[in-house]
PDB file of N, CA and C in Angstrom:
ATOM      1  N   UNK A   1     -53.608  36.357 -27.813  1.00  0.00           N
ATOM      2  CA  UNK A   1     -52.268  36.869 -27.599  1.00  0.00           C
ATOM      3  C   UNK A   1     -52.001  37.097 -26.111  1.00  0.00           C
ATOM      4  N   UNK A   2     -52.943  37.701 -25.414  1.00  0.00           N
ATOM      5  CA  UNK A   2     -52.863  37.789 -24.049  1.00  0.00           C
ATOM      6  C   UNK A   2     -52.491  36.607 -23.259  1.00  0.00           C
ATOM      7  N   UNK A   3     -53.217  35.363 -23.667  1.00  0.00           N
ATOM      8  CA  UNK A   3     -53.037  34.683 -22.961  1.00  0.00           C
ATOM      9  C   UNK A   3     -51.982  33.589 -23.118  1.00  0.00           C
ATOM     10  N   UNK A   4     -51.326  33.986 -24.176  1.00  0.00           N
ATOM     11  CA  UNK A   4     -49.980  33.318 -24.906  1.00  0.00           C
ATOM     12  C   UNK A   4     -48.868  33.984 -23.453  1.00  0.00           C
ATOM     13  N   UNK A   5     -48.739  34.916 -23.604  1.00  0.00           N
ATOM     14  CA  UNK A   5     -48.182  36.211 -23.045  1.00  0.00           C
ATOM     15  C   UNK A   5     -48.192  36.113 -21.360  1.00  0.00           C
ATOM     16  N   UNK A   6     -49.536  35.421 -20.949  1.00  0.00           N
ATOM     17  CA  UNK A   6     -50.118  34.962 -18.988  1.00  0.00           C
ATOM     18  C   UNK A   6     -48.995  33.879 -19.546  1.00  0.00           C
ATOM     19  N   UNK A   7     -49.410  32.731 -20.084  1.00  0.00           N
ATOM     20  CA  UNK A   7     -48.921  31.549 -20.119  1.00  0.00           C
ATOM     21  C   UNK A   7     -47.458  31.334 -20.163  1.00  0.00           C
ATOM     22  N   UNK A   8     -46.576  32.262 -20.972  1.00  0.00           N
ATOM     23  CA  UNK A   8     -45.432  32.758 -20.571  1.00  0.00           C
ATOM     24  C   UNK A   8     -44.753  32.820 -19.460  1.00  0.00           C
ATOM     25  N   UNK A   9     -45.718  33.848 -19.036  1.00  0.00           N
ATOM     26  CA  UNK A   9     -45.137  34.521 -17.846  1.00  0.00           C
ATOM     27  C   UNK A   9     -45.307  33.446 -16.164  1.00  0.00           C
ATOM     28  N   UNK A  10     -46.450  32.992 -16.680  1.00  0.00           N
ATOM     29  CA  UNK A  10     -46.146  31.216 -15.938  1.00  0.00           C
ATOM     30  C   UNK A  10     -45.402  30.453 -15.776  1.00  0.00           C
ATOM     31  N   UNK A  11     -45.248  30.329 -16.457  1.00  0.00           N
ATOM     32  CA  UNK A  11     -43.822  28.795 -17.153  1.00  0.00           C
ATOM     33  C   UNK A  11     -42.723  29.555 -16.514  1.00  0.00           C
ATOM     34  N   UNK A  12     -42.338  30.902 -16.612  1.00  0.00           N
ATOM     35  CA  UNK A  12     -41.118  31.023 -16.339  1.00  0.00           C
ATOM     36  C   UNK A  12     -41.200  31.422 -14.838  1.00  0.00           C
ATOM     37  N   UNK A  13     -41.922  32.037 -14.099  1.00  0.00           N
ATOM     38  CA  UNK A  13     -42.436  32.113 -12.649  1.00  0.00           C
ATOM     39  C   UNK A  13     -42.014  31.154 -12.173  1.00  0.00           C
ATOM     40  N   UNK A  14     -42.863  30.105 -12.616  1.00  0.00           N
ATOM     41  CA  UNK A  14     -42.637  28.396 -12.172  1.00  0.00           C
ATOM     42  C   UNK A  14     -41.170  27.696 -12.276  1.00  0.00           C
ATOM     43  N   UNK A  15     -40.870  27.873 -13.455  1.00  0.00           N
ATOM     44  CA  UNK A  15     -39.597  27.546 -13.485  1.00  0.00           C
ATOM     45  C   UNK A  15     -38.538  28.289 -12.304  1.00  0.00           C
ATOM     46  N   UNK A  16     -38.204  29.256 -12.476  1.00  0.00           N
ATOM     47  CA  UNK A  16     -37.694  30.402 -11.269  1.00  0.00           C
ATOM     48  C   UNK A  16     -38.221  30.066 -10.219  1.00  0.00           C
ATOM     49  N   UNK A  17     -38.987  30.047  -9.312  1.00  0.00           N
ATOM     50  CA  UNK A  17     -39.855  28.918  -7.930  1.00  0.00           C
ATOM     51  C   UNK A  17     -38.823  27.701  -7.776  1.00  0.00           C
ATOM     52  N   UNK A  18     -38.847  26.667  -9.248  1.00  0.00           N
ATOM     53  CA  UNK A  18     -38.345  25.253  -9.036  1.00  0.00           C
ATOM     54  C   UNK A  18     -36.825  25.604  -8.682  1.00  0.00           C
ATOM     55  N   UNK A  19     -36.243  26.400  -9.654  1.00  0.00           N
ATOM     56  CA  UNK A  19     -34.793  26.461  -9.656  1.00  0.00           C
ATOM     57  C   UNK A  19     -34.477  27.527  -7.871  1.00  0.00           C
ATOM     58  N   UNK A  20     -34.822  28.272  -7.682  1.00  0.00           N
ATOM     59  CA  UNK A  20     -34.507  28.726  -6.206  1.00  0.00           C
ATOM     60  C   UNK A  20     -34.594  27.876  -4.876  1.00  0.00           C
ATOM     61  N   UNK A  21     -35.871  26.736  -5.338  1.00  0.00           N
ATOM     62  CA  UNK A  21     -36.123  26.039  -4.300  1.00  0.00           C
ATOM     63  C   UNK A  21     -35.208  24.786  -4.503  1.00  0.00           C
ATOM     64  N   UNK A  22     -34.387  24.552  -5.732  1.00  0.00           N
ATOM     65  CA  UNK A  22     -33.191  23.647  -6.187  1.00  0.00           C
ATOM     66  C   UNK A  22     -32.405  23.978  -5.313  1.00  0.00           C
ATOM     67  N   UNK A  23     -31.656  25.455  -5.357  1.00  0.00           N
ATOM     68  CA  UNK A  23     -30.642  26.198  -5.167  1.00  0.00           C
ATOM     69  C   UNK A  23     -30.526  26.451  -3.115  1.00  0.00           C
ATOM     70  N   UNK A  24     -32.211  26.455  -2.893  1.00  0.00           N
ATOM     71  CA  UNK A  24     -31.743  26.478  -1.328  1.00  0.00           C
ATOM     72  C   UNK A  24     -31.834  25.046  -0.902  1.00  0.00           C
ATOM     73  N   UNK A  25     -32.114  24.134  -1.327  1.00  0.00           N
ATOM     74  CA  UNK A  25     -31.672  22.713  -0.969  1.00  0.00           C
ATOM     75  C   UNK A  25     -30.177  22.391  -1.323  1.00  0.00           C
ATOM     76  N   UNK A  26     -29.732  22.574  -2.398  1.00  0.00           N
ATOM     77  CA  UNK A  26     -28.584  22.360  -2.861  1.00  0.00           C
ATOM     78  C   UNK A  26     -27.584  23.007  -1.493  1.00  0.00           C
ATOM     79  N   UNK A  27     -28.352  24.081  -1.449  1.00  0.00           N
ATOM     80  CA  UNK A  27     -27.312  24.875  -0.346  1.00  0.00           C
ATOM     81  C   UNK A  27     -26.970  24.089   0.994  1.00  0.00           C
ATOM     82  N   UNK A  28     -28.602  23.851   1.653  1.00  0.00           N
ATOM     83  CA  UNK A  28     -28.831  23.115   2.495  1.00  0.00           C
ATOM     84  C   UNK A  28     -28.144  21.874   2.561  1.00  0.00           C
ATOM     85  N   UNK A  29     -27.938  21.310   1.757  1.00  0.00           N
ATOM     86  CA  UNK A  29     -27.343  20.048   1.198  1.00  0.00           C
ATOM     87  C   UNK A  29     -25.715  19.837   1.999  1.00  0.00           C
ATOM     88  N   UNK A  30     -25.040  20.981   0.823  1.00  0.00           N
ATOM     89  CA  UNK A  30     -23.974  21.460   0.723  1.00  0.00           C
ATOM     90  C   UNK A  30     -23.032  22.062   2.601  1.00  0.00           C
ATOM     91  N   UNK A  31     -24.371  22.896   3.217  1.00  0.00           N
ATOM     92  CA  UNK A  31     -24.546  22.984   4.582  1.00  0.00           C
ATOM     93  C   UNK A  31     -24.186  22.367   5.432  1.00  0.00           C
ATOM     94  N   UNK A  32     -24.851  20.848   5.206  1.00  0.00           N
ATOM     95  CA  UNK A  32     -25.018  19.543   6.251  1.00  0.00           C
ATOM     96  C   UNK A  32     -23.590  18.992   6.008  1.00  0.00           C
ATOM     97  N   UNK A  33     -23.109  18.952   4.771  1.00  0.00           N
ATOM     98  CA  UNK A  33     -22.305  18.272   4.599  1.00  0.00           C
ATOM     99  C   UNK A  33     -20.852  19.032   5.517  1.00  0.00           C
ATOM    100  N   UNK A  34     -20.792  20.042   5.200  1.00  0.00           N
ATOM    101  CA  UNK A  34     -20.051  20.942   5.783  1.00  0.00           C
ATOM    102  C   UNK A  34     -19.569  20.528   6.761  1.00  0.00           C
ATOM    103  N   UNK A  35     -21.087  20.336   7.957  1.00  0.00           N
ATOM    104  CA  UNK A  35     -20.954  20.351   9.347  1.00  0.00           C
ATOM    105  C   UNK A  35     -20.312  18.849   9.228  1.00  0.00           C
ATOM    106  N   UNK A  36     -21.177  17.782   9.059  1.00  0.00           N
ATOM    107  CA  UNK A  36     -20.273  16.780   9.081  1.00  0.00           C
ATOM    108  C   UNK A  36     -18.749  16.465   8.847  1.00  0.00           C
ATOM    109  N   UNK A  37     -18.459  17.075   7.974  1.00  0.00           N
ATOM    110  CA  UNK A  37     -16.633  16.978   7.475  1.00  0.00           C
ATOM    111  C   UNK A  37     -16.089  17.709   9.047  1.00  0.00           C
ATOM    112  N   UNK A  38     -16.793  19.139   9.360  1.00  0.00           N
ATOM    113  CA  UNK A  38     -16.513  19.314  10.617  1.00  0.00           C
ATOM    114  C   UNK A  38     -16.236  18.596  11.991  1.00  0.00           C
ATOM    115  N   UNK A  39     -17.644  18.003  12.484  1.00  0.00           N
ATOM    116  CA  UNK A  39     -17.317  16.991  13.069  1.00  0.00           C
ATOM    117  C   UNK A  39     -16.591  15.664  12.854  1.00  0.00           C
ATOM    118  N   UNK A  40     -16.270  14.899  11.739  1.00  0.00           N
ATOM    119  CA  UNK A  40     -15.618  14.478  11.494  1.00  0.00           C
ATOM    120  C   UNK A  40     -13.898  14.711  12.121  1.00  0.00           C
ATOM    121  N   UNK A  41     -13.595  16.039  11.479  1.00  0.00           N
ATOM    122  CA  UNK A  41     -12.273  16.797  11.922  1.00  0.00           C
ATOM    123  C   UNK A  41     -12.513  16.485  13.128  1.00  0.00           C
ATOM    124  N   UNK A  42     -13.576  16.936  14.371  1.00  0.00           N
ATOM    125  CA  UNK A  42     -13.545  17.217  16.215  1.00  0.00           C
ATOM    126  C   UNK A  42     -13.498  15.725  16.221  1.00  0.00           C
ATOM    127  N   UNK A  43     -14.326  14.741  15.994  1.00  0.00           N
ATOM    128  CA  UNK A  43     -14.084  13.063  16.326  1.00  0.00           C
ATOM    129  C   UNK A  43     -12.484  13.049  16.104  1.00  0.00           C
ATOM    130  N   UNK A  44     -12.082  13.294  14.925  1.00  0.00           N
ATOM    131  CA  UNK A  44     -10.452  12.608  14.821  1.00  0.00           C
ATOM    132  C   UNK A  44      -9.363  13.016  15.337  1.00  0.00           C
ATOM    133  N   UNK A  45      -9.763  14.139  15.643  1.00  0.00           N
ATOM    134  CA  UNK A  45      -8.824  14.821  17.013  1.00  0.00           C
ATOM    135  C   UNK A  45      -9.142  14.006  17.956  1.00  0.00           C
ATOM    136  N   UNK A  46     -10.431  13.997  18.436  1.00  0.00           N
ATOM    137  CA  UNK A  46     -10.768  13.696  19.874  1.00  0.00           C
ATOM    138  C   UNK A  46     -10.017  11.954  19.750  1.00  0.00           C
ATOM    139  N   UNK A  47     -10.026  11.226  19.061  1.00  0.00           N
ATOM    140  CA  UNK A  47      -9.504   9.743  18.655  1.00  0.00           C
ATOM    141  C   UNK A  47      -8.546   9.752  18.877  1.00  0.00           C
ATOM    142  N   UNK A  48      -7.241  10.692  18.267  1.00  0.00           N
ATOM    143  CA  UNK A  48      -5.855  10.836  18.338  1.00  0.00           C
ATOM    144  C   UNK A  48      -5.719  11.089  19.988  1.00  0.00           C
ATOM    145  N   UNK A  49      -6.683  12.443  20.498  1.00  0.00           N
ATOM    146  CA  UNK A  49      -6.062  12.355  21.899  1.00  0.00           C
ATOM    147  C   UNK A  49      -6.518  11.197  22.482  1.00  0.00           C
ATOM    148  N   UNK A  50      -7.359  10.679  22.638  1.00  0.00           N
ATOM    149  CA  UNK A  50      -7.556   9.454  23.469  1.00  0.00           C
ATOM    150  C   UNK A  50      -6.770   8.823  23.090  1.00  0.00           C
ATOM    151  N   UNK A  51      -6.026   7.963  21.882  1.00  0.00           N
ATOM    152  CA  UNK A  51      -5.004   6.978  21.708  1.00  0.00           C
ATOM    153  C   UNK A  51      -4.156   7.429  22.305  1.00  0.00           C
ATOM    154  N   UNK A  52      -3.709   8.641  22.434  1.00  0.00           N
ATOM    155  CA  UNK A  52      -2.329   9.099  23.453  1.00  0.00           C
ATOM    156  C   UNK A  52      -2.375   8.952  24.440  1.00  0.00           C
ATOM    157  N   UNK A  53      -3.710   9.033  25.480  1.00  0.00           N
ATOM    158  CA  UNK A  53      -3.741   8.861  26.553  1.00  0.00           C
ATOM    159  C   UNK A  53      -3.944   7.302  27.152  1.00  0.00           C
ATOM    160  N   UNK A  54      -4.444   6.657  25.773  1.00  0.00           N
ATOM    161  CA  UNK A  54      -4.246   5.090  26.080  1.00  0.00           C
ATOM    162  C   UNK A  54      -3.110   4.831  26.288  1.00  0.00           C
ATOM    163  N   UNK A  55      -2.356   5.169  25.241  1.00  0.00           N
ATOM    164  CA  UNK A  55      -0.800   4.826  24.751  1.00  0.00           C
ATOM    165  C   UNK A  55      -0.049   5.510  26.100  1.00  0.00           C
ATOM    166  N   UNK A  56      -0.485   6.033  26.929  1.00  0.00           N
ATOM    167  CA  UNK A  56       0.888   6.689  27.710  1.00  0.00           C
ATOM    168  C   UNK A  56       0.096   6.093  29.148  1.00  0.00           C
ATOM    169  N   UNK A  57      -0.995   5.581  29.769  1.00  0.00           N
ATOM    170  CA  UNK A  57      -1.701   4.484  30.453  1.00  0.00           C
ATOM    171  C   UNK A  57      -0.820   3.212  30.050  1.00  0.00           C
ATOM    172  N   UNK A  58      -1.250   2.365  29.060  1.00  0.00           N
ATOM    173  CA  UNK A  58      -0.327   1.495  29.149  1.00  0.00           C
ATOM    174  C   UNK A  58       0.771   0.994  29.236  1.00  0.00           C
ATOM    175  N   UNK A  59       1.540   1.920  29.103  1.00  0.00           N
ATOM    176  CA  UNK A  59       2.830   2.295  29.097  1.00  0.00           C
ATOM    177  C   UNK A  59       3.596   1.531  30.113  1.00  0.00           C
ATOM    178  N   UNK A  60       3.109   1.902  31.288  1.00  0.00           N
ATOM    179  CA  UNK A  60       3.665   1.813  32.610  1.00  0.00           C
ATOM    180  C   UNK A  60       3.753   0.018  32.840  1.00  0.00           C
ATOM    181  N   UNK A  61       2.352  -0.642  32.387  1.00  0.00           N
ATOM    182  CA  UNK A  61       1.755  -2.161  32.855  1.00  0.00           C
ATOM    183  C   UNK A  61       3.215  -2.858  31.876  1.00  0.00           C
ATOM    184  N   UNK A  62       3.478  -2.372  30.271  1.00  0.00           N
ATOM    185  CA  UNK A  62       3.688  -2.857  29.782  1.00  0.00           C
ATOM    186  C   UNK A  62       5.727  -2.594  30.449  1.00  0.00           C
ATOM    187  N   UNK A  63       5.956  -1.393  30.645  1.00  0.00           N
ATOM    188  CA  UNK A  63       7.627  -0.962  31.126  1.00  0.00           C
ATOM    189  C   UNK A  63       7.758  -2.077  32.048  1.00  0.00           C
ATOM    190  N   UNK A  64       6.800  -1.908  33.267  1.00  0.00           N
ATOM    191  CA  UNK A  64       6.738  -3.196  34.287  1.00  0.00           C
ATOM    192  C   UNK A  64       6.924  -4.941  33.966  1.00  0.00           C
ATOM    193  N   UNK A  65       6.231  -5.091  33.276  1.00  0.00           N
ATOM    194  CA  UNK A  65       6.840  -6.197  32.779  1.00  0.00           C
ATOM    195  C   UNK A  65       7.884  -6.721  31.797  1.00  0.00           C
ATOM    196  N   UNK A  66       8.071  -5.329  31.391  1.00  0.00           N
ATOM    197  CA  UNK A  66       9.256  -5.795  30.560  1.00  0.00           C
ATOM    198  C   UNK A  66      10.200  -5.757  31.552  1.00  0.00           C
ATOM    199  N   UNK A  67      10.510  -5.252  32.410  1.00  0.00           N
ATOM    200  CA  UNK A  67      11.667  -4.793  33.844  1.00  0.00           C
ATOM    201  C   UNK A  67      11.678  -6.512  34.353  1.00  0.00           C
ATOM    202  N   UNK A  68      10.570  -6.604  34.578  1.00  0.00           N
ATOM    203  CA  UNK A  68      10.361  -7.866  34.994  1.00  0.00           C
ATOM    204  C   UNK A  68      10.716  -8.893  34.808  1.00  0.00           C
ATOM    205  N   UNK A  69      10.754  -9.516  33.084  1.00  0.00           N
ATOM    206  CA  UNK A  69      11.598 -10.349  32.392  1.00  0.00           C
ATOM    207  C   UNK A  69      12.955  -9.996  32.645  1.00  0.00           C
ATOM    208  N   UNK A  70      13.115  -8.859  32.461  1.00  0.00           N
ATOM    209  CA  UNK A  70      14.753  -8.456  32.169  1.00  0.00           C
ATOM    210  C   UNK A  70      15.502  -9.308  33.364  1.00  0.00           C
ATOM    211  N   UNK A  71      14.829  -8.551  34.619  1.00  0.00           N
ATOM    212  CA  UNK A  71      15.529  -9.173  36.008  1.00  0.00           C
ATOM    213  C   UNK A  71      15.496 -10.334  35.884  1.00  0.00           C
ATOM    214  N   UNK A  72      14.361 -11.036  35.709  1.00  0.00           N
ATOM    215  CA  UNK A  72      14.136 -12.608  35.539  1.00  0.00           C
ATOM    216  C   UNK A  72      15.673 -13.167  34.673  1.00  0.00           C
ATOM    217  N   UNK A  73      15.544 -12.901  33.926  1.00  0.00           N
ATOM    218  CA  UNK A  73      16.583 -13.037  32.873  1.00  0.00           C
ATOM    219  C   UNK A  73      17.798 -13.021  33.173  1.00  0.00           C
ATOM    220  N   UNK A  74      18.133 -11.653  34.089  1.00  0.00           N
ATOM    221  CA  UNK A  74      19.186 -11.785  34.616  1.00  0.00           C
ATOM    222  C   UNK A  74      19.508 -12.878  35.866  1.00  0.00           C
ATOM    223  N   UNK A  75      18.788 -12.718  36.419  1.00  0.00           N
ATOM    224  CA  UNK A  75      18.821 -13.836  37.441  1.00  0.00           C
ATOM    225  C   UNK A  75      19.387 -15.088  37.043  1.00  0.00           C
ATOM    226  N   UNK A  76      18.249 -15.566  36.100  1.00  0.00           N
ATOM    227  CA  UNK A  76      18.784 -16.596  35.372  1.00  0.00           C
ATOM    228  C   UNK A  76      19.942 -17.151  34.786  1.00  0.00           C
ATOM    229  N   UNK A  77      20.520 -16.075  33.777  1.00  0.00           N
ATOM    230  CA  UNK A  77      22.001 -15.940  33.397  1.00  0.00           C
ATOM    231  C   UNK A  77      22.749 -15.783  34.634  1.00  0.00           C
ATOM    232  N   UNK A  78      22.796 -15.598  35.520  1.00  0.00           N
ATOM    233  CA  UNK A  78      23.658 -15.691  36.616  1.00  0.00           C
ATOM    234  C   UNK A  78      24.031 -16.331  37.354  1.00  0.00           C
ATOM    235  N   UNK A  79      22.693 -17.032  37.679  1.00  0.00           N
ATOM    236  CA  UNK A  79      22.542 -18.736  38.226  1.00  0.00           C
ATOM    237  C   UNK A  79      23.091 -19.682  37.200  1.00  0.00           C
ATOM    238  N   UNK A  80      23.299 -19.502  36.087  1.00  0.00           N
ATOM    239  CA  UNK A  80      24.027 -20.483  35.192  1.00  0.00           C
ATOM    240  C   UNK A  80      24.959 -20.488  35.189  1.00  0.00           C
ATOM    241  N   UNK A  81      25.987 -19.366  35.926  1.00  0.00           N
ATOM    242  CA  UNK A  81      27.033 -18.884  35.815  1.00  0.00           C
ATOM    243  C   UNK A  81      27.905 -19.400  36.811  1.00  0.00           C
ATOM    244  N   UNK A  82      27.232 -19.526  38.145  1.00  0.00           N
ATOM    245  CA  UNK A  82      27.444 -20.120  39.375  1.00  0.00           C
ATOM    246  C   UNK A  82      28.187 -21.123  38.845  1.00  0.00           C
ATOM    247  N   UNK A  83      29.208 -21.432  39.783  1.00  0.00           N
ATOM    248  CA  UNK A  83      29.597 -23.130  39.529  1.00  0.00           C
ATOM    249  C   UNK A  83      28.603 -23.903  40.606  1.00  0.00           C
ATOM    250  N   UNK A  84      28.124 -25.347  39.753  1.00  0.00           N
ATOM    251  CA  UNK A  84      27.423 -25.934  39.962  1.00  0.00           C
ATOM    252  C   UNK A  84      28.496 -26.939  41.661  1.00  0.00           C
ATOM    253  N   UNK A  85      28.286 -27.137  42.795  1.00  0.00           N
ATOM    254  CA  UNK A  85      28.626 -27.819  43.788  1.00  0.00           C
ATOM    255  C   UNK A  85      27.984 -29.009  44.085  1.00  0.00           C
ATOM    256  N   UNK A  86      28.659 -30.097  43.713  1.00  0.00           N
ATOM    257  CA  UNK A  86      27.956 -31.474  43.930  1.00  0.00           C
ATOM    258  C   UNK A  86      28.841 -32.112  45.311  1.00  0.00           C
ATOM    259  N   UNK A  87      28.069 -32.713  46.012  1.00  0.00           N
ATOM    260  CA  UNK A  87      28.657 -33.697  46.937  1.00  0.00           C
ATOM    261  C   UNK A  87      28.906 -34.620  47.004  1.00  0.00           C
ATOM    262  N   UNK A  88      29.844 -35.384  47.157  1.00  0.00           N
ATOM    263  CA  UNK A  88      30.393 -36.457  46.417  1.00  0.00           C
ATOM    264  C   UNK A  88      30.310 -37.638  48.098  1.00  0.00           C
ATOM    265  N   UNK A  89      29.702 -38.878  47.935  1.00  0.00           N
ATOM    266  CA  UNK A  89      29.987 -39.827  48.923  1.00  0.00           C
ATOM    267  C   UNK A  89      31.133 -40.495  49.028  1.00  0.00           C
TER     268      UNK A  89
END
């Protein structure tokens, strides 16, 4: 009977051991993941501001050449506009 009673009190020791040492991994687990979703969040900020600061850098190369065509353009339309002067022999 006694040792029905040790043997008991084993099994469930053991069991209680497995399940706590479940429970602080699980935690641990649960932990890591945490931090990651965290950093995750600081990367996708940090992504958004850098695209803004790309986006407002290029800005300028790209205004410039569009200015550029425009004048071109105008030029062009204007010179078409000219009457053409031929010299006649």
């Amino acid at each position: 009977m006694f040792f029905r009673l040790l043997a008991l009190i084993i099994v469930l020791t053991s069991v209680s051991v497995a399940e706590i040492a479940l429970q602080k991994q699980t935690l641990a687990q649960k932990r890591q993941v945490s931090q990651l979703f965290q950093q995750l969040d600081i990367l996708d900020t940090e992504r958004a501001k850098l695209f803004l600061v790309t986006q407002e850098l290029g800005a300028a190369p790209i205004l410039h050449s569009e200015l550029v065509r425009s004048y071109r353009d105008q030029e062009t339309r204007s010179a078409s506009r000219l009457p053409q002067h031929q010299s006649r022999r």
